[in-house]
PDB file of N, CA and C in Angstrom:
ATOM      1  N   UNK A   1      -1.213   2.674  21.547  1.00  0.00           N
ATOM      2  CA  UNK A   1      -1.349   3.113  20.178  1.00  0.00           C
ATOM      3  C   UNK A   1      -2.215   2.109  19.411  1.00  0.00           C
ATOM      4  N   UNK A   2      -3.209   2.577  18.214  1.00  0.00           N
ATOM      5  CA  UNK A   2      -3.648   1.746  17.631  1.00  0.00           C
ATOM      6  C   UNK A   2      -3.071   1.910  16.549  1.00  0.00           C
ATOM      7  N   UNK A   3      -3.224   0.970  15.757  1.00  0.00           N
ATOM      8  CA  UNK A   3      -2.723   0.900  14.298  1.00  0.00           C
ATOM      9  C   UNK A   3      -3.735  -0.005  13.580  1.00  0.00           C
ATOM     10  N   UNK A   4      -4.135   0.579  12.371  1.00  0.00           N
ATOM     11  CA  UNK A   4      -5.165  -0.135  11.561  1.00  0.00           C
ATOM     12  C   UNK A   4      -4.502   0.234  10.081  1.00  0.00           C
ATOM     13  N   UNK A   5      -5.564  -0.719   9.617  1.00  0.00           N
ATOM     14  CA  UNK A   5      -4.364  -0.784   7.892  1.00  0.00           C
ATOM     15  C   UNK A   5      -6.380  -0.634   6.897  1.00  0.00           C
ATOM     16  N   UNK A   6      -6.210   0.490   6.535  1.00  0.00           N
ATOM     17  CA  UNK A   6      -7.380   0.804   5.832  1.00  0.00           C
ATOM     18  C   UNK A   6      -7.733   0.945   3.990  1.00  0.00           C
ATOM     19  N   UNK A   7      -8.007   0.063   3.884  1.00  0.00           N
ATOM     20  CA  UNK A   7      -8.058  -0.873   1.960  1.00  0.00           C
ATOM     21  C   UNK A   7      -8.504   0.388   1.286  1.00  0.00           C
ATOM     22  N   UNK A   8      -9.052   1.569   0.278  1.00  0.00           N
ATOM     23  CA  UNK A   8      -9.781   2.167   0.210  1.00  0.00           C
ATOM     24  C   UNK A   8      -9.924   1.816  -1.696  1.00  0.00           C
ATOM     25  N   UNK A   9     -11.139   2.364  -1.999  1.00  0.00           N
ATOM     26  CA  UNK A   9     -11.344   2.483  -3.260  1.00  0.00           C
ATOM     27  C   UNK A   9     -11.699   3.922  -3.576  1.00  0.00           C
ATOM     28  N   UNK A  10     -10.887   3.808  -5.134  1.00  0.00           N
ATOM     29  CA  UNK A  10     -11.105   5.709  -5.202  1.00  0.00           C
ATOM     30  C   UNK A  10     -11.093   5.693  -6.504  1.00  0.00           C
ATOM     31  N   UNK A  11     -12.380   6.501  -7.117  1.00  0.00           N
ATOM     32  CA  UNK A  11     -12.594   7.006  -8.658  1.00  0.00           C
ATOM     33  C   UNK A  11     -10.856   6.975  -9.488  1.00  0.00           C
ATOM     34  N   UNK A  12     -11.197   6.366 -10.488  1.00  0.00           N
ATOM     35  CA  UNK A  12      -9.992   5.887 -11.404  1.00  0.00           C
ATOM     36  C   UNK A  12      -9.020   6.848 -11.678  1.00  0.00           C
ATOM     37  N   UNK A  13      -9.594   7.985 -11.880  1.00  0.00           N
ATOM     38  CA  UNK A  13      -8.473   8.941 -12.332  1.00  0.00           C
ATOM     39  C   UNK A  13      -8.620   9.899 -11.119  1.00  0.00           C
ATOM     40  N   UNK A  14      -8.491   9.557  -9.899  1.00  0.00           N
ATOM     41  CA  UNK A  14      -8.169  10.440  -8.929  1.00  0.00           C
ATOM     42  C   UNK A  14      -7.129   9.764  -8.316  1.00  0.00           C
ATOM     43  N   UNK A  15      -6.517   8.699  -8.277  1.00  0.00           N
ATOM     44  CA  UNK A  15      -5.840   7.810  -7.371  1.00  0.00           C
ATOM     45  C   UNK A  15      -4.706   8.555  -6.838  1.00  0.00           C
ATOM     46  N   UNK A  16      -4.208   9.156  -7.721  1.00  0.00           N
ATOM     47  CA  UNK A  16      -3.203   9.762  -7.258  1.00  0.00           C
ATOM     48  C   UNK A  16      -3.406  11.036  -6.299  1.00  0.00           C
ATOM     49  N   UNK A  17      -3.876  11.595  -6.825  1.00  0.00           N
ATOM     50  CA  UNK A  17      -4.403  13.086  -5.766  1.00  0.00           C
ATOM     51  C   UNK A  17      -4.865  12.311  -4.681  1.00  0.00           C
ATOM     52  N   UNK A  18      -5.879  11.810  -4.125  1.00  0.00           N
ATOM     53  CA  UNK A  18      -5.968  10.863  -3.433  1.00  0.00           C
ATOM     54  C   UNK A  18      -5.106  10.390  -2.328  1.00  0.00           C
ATOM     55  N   UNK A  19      -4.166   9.873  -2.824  1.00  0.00           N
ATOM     56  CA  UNK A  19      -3.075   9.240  -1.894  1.00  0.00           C
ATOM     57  C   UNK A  19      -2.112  10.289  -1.542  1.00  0.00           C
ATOM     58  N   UNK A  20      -2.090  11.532  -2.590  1.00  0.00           N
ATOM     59  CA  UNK A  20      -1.015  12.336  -1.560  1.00  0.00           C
ATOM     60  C   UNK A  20      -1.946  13.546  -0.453  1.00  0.00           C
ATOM     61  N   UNK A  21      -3.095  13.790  -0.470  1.00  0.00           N
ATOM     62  CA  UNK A  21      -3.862  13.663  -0.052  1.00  0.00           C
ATOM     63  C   UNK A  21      -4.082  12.844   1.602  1.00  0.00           C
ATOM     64  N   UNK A  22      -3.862  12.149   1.871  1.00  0.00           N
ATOM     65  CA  UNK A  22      -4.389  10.914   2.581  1.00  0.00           C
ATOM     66  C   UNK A  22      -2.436  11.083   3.180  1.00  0.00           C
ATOM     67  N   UNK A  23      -1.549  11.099   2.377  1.00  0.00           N
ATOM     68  CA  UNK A  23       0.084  10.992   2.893  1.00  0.00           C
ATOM     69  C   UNK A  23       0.049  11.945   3.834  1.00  0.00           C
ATOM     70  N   UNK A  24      -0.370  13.464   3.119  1.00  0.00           N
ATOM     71  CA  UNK A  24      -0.163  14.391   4.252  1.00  0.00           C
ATOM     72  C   UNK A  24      -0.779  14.809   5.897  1.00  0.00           C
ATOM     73  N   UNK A  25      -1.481  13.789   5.905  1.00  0.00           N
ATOM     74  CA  UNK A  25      -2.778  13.531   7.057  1.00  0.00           C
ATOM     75  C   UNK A  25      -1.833  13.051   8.032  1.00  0.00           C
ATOM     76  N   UNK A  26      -1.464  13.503   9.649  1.00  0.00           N
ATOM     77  CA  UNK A  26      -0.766  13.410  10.445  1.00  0.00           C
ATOM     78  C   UNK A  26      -0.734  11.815  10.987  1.00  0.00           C
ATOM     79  N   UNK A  27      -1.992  11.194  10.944  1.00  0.00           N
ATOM     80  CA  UNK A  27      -1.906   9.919  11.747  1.00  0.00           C
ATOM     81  C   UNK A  27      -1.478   8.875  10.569  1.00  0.00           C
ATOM     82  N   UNK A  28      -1.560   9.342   9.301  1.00  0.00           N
ATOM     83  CA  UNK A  28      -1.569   8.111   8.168  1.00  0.00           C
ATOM     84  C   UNK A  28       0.231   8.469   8.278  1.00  0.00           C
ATOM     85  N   UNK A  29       0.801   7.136   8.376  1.00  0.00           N
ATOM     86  CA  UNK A  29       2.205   7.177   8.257  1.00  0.00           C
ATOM     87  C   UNK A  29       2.932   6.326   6.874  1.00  0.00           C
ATOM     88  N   UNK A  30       1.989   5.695   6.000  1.00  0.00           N
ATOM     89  CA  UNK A  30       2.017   5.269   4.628  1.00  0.00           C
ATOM     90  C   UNK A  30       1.292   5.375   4.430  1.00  0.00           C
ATOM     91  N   UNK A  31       1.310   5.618   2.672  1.00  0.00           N
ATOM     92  CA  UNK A  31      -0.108   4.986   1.417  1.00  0.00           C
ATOM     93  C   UNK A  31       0.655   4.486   0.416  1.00  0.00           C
ATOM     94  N   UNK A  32       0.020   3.374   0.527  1.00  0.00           N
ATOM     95  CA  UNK A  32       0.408   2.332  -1.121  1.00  0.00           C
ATOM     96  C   UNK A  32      -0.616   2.457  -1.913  1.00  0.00           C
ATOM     97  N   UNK A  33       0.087   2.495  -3.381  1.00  0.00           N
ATOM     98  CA  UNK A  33      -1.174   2.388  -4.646  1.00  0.00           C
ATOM     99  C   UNK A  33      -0.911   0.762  -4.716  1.00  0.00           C
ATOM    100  N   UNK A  34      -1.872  -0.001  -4.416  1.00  0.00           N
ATOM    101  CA  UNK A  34      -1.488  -1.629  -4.900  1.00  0.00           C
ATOM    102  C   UNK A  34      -2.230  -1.908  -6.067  1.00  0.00           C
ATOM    103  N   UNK A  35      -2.465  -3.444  -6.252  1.00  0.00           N
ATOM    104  CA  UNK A  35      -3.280  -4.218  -7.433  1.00  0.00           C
ATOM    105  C   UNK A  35      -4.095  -4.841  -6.869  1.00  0.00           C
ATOM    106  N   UNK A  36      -5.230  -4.842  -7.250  1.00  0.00           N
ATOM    107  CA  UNK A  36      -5.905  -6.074  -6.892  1.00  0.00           C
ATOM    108  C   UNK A  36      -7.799  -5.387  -6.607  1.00  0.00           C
ATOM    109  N   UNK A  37      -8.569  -5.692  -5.490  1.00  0.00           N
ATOM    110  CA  UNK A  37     -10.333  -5.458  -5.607  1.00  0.00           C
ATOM    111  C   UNK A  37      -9.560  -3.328  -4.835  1.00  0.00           C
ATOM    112  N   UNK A  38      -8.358  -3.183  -4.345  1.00  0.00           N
ATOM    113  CA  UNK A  38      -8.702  -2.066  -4.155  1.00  0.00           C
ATOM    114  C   UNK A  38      -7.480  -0.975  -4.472  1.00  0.00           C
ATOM    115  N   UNK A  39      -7.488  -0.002  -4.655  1.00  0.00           N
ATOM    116  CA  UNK A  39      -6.777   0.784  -5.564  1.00  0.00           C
ATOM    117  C   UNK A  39      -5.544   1.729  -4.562  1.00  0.00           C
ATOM    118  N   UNK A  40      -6.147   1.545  -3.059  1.00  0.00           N
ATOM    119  CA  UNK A  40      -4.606   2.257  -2.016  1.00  0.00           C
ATOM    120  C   UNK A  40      -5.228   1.941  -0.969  1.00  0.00           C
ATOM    121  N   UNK A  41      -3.752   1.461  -0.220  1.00  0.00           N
ATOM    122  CA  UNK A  41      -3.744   0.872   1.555  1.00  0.00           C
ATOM    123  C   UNK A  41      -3.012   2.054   2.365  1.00  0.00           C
ATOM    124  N   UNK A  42      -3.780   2.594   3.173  1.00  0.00           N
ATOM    125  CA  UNK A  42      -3.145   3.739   4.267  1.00  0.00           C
ATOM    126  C   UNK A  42      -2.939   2.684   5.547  1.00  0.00           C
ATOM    127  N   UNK A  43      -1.611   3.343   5.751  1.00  0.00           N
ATOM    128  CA  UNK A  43      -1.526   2.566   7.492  1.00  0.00           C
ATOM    129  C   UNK A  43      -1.544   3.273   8.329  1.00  0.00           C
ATOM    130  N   UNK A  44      -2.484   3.174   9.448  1.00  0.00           N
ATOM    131  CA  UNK A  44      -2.595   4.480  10.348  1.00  0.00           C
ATOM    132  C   UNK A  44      -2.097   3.643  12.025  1.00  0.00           C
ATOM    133  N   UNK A  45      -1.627   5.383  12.383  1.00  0.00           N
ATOM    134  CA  UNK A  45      -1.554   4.876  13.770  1.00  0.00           C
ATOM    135  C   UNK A  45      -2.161   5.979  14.437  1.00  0.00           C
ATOM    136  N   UNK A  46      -3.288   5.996  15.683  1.00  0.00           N
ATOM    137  CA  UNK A  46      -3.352   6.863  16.373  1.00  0.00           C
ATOM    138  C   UNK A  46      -3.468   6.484  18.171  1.00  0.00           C
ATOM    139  N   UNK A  47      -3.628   7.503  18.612  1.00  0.00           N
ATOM    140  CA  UNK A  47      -3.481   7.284  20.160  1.00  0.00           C
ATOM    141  C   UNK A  47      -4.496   6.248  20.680  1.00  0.00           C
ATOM    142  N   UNK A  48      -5.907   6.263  19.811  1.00  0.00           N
ATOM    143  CA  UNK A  48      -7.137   5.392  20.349  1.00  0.00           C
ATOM    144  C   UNK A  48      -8.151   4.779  19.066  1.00  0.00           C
ATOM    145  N   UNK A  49      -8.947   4.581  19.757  1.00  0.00           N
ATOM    146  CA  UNK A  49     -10.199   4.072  18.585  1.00  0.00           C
ATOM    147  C   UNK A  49     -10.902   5.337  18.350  1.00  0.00           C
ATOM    148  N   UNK A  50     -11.061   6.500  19.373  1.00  0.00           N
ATOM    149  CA  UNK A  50     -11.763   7.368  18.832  1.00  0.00           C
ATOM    150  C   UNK A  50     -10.646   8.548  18.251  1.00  0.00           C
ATOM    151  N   UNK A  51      -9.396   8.267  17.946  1.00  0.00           N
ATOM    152  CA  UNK A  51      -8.458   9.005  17.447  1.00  0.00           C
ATOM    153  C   UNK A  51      -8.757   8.544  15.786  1.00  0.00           C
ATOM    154  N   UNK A  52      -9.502   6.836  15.326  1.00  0.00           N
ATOM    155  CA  UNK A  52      -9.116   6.382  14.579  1.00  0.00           C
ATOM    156  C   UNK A  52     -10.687   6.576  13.522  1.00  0.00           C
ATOM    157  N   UNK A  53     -11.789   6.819  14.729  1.00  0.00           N
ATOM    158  CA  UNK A  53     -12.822   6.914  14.273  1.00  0.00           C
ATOM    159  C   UNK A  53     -13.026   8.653  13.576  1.00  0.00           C
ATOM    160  N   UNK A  54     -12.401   9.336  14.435  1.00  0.00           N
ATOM    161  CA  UNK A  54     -12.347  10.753  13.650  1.00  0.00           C
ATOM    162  C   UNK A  54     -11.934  10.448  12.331  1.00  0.00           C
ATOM    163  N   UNK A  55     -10.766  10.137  12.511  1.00  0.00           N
ATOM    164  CA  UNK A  55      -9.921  10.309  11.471  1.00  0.00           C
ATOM    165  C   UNK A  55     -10.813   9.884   9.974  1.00  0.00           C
ATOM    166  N   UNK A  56     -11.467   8.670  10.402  1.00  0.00           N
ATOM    167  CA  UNK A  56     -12.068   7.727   8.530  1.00  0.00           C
ATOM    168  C   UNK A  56     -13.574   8.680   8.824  1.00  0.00           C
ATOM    169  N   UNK A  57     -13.959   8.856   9.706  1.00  0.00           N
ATOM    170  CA  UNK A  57     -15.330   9.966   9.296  1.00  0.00           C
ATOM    171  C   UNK A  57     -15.766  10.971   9.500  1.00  0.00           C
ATOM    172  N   UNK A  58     -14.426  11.896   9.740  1.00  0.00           N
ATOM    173  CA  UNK A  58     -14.286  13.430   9.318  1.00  0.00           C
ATOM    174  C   UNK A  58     -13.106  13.833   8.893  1.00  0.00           C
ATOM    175  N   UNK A  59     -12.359  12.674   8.423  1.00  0.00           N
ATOM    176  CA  UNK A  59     -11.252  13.733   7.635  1.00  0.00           C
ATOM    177  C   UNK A  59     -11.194  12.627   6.417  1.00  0.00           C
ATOM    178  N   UNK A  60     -11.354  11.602   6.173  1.00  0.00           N
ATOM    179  CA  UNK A  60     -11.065  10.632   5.096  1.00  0.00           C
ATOM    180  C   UNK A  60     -12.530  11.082   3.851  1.00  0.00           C
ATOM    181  N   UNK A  61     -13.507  10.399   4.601  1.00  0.00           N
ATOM    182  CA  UNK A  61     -14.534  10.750   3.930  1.00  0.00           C
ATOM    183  C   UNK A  61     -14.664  12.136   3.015  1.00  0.00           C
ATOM    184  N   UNK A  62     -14.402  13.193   3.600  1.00  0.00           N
ATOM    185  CA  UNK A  62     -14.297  14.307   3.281  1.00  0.00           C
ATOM    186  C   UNK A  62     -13.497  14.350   1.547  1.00  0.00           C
ATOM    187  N   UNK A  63     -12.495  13.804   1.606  1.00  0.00           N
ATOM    188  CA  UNK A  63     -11.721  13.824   0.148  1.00  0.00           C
ATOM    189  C   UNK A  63     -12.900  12.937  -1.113  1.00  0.00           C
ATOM    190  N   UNK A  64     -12.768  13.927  -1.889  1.00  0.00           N
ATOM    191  CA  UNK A  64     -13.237  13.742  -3.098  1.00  0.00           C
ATOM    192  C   UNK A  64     -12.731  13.177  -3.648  1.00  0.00           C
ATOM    193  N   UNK A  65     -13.279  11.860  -4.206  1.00  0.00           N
ATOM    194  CA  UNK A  65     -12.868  10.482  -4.806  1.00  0.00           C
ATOM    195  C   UNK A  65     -12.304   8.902  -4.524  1.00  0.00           C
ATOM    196  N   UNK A  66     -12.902   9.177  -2.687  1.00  0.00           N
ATOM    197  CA  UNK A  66     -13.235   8.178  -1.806  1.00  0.00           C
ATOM    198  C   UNK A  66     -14.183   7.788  -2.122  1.00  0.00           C
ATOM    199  N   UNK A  67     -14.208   5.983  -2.728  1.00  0.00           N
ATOM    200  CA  UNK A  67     -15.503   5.697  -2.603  1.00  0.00           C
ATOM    201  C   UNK A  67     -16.323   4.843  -1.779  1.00  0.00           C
ATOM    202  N   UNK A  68     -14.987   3.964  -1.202  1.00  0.00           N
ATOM    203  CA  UNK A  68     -15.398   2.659   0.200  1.00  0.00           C
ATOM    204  C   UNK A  68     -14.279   2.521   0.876  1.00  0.00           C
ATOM    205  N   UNK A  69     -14.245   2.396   1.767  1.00  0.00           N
ATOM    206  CA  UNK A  69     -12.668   2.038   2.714  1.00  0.00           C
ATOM    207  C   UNK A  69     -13.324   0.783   3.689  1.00  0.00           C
ATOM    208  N   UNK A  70     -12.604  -0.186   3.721  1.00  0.00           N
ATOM    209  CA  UNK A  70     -12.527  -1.351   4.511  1.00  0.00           C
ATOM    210  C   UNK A  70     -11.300  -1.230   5.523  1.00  0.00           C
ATOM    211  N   UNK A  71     -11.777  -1.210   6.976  1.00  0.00           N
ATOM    212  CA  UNK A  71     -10.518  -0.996   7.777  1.00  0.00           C
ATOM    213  C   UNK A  71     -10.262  -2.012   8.754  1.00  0.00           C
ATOM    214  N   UNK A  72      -9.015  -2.590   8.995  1.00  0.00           N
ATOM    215  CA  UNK A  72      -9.144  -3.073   9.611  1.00  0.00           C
ATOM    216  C   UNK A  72      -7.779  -2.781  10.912  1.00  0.00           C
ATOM    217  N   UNK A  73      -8.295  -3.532  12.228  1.00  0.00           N
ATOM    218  CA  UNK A  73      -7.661  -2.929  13.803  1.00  0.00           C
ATOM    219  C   UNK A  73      -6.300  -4.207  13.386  1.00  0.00           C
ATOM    220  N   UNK A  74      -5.241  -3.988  13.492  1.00  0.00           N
ATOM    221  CA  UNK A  74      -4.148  -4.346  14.164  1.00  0.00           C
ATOM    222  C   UNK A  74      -3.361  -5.313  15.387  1.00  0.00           C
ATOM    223  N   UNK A  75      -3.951  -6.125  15.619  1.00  0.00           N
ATOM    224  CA  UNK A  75      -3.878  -6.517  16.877  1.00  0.00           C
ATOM    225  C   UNK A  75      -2.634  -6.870  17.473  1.00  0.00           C
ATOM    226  N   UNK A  76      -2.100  -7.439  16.921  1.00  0.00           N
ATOM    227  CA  UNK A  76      -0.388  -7.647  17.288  1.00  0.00           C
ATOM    228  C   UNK A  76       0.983  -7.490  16.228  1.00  0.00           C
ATOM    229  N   UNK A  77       1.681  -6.814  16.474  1.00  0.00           N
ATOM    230  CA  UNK A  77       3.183  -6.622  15.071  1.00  0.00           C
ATOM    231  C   UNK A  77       3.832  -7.765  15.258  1.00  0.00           C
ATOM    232  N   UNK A  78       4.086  -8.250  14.274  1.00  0.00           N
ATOM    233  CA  UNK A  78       5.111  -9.182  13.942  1.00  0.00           C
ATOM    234  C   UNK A  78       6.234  -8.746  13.541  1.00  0.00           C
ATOM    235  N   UNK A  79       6.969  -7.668  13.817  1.00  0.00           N
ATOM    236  CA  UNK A  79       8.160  -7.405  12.928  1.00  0.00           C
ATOM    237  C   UNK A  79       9.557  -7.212  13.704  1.00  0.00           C
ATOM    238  N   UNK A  80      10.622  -7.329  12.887  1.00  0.00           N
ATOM    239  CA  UNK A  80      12.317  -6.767  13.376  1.00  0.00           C
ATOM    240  C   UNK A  80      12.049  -5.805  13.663  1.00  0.00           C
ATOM    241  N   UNK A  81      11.514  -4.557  13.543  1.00  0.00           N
ATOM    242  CA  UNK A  81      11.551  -2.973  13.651  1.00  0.00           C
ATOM    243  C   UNK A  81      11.193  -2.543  14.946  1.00  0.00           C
ATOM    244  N   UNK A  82      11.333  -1.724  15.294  1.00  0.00           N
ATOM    245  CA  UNK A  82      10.679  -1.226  17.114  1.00  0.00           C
ATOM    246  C   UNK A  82       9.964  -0.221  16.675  1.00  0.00           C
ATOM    247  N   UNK A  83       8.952  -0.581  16.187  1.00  0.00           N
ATOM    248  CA  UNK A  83       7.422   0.284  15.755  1.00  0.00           C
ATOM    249  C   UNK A  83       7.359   1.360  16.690  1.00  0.00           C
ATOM    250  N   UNK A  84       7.322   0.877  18.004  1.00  0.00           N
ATOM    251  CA  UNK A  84       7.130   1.751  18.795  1.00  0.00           C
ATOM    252  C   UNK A  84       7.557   3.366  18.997  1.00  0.00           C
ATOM    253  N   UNK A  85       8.629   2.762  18.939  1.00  0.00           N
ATOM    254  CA  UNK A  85       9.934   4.158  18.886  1.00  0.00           C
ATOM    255  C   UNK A  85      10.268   4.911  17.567  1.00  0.00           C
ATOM    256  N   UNK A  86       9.282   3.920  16.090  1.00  0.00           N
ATOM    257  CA  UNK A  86       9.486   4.963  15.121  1.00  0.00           C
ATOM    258  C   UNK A  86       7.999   5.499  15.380  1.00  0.00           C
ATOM    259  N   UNK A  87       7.273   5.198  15.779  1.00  0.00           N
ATOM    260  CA  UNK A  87       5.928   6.176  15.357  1.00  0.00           C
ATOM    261  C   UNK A  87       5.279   6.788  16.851  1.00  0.00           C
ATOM    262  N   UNK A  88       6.301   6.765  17.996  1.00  0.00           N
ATOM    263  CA  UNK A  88       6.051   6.941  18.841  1.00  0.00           C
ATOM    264  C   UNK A  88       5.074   8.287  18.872  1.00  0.00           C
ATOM    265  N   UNK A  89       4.418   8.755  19.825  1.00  0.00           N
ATOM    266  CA  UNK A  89       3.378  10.334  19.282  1.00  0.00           C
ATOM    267  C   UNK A  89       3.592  10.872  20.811  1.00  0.00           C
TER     268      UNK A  89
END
């Protein structure tokens, strides 16, 4: 599984449509609205890199009021949780 955590910036008064938008998308398993240079963090998991490459440039791009996404790959979890077995596919 990959998992990448993708920064995005999105026209001011779309943020919200936007992120629920981006929630209902099968591989995105969160979206946060945060603070700071970008306005919502999706965390994705999919089977590969080209599961991950579809995904940001034919289904992300596509939404109106995307304006940059910075993504980045995952390389190892640090956590209590068994990732595995919740997002298993």
């Amino acid at each position: 599984m990959v998992t990448s955590i993708i920064l995005i910036n999105v026209k001011r008064d779309r943020v919200n449509e936007v992120a629920e938008q981006l929630a209902s998308m099968d591989d995105i398993s969160e979206v946060y609205s945060v603070t700071g240079h970008y306005d919502l963090v999706a965390i994705v998991r999919v089977k590969s890199n080209d599961g991950l490459a579809g995904l940001v440039t034919e289904h992300m791009m596509k939404i109106d009021g995307i304006e940059k996404t910075d993504t980045m790959l995952a390389f190892k979890a640090y956590s209590r949780h068994d990732l595995d077995a919740m997002f298993s596919v």
